[in-house]
Protein backbone atom coordinates (compact mmCIF):
# COMPACT_ATOMS: atom_id res chain seq x y z
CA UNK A 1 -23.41 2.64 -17.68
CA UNK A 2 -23.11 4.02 -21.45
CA UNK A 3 -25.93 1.43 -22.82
CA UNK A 4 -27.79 2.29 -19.62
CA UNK A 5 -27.38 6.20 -20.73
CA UNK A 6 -28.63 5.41 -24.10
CA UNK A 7 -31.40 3.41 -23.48
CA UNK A 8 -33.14 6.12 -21.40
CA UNK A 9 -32.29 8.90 -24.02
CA UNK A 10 -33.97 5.77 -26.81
CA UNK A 11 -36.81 5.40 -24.77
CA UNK A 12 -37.22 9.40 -23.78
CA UNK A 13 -37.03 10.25 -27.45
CA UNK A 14 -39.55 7.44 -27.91
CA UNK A 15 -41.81 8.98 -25.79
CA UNK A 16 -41.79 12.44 -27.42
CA UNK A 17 -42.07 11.22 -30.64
CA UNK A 18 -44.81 8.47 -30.42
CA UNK A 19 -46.80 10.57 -27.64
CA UNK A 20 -47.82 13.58 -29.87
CA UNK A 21 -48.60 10.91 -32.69
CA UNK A 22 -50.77 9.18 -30.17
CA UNK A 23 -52.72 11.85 -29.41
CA UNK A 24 -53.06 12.89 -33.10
CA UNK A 25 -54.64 10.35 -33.99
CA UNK A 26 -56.54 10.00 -31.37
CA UNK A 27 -58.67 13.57 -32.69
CA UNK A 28 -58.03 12.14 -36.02
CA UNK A 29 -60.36 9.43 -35.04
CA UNK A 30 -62.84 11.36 -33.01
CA UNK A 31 -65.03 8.61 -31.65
CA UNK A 32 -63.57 5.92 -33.68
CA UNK A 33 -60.90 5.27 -30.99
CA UNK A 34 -62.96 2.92 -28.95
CA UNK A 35 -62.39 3.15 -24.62
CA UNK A 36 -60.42 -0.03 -24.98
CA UNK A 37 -57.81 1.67 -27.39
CA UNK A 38 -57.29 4.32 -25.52
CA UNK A 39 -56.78 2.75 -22.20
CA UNK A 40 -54.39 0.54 -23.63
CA UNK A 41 -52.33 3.49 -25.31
CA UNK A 42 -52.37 5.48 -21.87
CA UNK A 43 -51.21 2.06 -20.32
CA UNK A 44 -48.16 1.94 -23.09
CA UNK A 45 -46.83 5.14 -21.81
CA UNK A 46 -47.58 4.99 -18.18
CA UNK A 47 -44.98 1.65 -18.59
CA UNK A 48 -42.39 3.66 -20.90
CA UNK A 49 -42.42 6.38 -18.58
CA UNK A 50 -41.86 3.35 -15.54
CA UNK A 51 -38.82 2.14 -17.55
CA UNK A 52 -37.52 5.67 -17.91
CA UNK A 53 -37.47 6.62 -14.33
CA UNK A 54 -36.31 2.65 -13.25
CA UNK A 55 -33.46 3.24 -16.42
CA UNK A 56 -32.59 6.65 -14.70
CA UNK A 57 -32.42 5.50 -11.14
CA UNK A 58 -29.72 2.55 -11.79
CA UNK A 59 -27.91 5.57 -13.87
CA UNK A 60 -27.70 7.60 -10.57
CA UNK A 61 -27.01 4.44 -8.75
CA UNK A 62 -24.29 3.34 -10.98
CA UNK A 63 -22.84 6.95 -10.89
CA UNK A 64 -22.48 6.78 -7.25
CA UNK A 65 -20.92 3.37 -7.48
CA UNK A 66 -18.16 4.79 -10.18
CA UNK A 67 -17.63 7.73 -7.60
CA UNK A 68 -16.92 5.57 -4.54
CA UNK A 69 -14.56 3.74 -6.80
CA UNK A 70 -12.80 7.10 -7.95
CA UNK A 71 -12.28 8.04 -4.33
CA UNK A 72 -10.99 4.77 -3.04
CA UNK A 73 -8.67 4.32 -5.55
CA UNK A 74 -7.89 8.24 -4.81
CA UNK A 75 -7.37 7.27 -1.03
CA UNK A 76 -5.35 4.49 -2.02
CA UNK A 77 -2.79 6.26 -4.13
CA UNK A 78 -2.45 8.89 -1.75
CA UNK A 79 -1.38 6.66 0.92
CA UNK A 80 0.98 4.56 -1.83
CA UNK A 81 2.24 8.05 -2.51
CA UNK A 82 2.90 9.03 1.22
CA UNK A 83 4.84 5.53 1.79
CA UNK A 84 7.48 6.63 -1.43
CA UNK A 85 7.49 9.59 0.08
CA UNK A 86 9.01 8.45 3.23
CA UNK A 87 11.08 5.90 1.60
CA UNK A 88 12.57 8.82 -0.49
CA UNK A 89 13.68 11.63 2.08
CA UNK A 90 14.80 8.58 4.31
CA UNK A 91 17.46 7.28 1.65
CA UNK A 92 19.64 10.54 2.11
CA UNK A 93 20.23 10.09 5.87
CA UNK A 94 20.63 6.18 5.37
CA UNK A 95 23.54 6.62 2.64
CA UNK A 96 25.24 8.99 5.09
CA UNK A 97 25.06 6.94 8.28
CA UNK A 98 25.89 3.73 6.33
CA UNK A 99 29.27 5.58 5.34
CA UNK A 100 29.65 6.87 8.96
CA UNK A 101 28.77 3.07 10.56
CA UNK A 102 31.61 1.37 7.97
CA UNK A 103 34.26 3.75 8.64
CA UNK A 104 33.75 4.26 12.52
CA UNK A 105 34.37 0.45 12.89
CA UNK A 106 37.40 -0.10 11.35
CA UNK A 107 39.12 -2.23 13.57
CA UNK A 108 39.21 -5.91 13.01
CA UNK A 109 36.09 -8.30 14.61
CA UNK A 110 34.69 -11.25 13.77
CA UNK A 111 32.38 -11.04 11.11
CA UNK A 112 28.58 -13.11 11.56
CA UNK A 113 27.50 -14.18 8.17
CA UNK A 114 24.32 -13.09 7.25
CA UNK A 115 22.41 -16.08 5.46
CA UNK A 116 19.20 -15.80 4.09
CA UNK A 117 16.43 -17.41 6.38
CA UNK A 118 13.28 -17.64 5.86
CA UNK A 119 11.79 -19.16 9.20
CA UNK A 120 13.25 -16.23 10.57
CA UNK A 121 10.36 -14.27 12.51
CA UNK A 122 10.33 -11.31 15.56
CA UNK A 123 10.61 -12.43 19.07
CA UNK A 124 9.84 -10.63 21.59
CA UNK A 125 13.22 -11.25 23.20
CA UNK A 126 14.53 -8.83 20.37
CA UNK A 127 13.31 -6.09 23.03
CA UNK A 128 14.92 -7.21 25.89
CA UNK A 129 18.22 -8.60 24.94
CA UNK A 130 19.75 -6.54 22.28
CA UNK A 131 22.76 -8.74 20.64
CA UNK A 132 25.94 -7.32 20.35
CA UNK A 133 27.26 -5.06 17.77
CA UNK A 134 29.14 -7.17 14.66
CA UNK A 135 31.76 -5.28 12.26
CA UNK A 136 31.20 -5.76 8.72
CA UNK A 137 33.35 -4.83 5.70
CA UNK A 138 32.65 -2.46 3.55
CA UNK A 139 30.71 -3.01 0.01
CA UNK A 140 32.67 -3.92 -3.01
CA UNK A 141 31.98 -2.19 -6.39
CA UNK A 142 30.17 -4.60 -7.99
CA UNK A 143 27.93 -4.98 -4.34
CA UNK A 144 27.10 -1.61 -4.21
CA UNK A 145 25.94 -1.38 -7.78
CA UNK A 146 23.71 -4.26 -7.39
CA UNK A 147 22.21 -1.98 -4.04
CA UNK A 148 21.82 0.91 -5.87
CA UNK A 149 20.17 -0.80 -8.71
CA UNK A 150 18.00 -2.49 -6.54
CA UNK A 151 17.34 1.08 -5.03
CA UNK A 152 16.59 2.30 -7.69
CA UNK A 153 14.17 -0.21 -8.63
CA UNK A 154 12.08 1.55 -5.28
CA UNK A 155 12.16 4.94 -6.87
CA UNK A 156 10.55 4.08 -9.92
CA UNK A 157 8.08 1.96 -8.35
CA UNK A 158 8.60 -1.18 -9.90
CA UNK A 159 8.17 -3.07 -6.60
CA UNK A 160 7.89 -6.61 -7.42
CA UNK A 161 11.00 -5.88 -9.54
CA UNK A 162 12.53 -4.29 -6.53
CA UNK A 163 11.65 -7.38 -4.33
CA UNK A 164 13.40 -9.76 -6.77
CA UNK A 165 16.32 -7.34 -6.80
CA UNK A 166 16.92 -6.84 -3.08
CA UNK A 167 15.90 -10.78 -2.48
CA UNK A 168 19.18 -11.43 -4.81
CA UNK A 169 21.19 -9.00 -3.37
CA UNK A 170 20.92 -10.11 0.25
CA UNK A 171 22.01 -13.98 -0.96
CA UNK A 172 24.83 -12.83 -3.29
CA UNK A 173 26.06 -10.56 -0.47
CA UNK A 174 25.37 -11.99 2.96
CA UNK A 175 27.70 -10.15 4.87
CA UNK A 176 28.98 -6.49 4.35
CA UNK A 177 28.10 -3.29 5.41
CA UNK A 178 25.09 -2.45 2.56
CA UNK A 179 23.29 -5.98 3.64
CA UNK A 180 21.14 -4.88 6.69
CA UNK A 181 20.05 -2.14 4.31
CA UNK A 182 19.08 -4.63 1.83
CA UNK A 183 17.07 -6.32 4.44
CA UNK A 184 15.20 -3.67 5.84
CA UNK A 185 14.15 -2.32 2.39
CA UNK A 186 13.05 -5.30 1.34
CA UNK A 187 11.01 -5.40 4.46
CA UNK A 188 9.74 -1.91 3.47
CA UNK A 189 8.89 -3.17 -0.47
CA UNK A 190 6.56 -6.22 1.02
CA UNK A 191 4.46 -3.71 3.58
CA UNK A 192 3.71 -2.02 0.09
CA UNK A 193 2.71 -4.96 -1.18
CA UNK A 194 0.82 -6.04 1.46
CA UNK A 195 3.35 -8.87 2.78
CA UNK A 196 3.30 -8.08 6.16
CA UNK A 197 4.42 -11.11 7.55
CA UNK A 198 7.24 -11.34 5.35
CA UNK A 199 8.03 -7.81 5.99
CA UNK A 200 8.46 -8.58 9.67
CA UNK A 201 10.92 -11.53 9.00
CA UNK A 202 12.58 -9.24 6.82
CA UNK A 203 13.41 -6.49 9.67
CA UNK A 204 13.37 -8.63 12.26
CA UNK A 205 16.41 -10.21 10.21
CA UNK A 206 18.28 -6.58 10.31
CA UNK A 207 17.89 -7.15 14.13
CA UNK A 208 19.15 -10.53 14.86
CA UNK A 209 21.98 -10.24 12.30
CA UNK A 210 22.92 -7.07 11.74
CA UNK A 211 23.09 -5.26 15.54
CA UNK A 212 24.06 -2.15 16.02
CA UNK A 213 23.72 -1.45 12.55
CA UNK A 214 22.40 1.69 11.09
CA UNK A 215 19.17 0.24 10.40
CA UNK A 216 18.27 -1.53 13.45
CA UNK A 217 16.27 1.41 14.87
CA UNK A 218 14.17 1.87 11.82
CA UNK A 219 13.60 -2.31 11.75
CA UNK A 220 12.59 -2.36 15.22
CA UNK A 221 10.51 1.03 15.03
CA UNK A 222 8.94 -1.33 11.85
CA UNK A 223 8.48 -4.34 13.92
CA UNK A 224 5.94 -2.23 16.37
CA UNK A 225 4.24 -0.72 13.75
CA UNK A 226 3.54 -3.64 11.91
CA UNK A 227 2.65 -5.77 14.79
CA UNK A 228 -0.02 -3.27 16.17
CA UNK A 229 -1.20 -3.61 12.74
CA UNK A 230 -1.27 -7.39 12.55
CA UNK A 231 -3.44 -6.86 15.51
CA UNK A 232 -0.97 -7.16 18.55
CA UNK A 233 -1.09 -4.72 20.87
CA UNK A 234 1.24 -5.91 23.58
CA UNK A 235 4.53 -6.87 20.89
CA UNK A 236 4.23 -3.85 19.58
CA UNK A 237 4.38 -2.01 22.71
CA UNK A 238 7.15 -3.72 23.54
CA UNK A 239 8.98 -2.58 20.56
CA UNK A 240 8.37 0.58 20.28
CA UNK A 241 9.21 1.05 24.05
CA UNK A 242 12.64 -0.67 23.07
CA UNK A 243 13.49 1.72 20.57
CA UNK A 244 12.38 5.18 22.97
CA UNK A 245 14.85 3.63 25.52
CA UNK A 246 17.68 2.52 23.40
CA UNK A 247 17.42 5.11 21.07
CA UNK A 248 16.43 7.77 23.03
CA UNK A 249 17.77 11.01 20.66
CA UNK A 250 16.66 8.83 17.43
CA UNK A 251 14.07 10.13 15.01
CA UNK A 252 12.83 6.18 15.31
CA UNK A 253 12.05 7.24 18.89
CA UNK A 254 10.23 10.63 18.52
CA UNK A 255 8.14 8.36 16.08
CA UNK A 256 7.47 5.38 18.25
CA UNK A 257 6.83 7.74 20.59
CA UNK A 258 3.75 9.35 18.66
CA UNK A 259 2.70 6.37 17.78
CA UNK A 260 2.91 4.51 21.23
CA UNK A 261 0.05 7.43 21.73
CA UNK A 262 -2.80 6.22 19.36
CA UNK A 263 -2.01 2.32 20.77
CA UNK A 264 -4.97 1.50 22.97
């Protein structure tokens, strides 16, 4: 667009320069200038003046170009921006219930290993037969500093970093109390990055492996979301129905609800 921008000021200062000149000489040389001449000087101009306004319409053209290009790449950092945004207030009231969830079930159960598996994909028996709850123990040191790191990783924005991190995290620890969190946020970190299939395995995971965990709400709230997205209307119904009627006092359910709304 610069060279374009300087070729029409070149040729517009050509014009006011070799015009007058023209023209001056043109009395100069009274009736020396024979018809010929002339025309073909008045054609010379009539063509610079062409290339001006041609030059000055792809300017205009390729200034509305740049400015759909400004806004989309506004629109789409807005809506980046809203997604952190949500991940951010949500992390409080995670941390809090994941304390409450490990200390309410402290008596003894058998614990299901969580393995990482990744054929795993949402069913839509999730909805209708909801597995039952599974104790898990609590994080060790080292566990929870590899969560919070990978955590962290999310509030900086560093999301393919993040996705390695929480990928790593849920394979080194496949089985305590921090794991369905690792899962779901991972699940979160691949909708940013436009993963959505992945991102469903990734919740649906918190679901099948993790009931009755703190989580399992926001996965299956996820799941219906993400499905209506993908195009499928009827799953993510289903979903989002599960989570008004098993969740009824939820802020998953006031959601699905509101969303269940706009689903045709």
């Amino acid at each position: 667009m610069i060279d374009t921008n300087i070729n029409i000021r070149s040729l517009a200062l050509a014009l006011c320069f070799t015009a007058p000149i023209a023209l001056a000489e043109t009395q100069q040389a009274g009736s020396g200038l024979s018809p010929g001449a002339a025309a073909e000087l008045l054609f010379q101009l009539e063509t610079l003046q062409q290339e001006v306004q041609s030059l000055r319409g792809q300017l205009e053209e390729q200034g509305h170009e740049l400015r759909l290009m400004k806004e989309s790449q506004r629109d789409r950092y807005i809506d980046l921006d809203k997604r952190i945004s949500l991940l951010m207030s949500a992390s409080v009231s995670e941390t809090k219930r994941n304390v409450t969830f490990s200390q309410a079930e402290s008596s003894p159960q058998t614990v299901v290993p969580a393995t990482v598996d990744k054929t795993t994909r949402p069913v839509s028996a999730l909805a209708t037969s909801p597995l039952a709850p599974v104790t898990l123990p609590p994080p060790s040191e080292k566990s929870q500093q590899a969560y919070d790191d990978a955590y962290n990783l999310i509030r900086q924005r560093k999301f393919d970093e993040a996705e390695i991190a929480f990928t790593q995290f849920v394979t080194t620890y496949p089985s305590n109390s921090l794991t369905g969190n690792g899962y779901y946020w991972l699940g979160e970190v691949k909708l940013v990055q436009g993963k959505s299939n992945e991102a469903l395995g990734a919740f649906s995971t918190v679901i099948q492996k993790f009931p009755g965990h703190s989580k399992e709400q926001d996965s299956l709230y996820k799941l219906g979301t993400v499905s209506d997205q993908m195009g499928d209307s009827a799953k993510a119904k289903t979903y989002l129905q599960d989570v008004i009627r098993r969740f009824p006092d939820s802020k998953a359910a006031k959601l699905a609800s509101g969303y269940l709304s706009k689903i045709k």
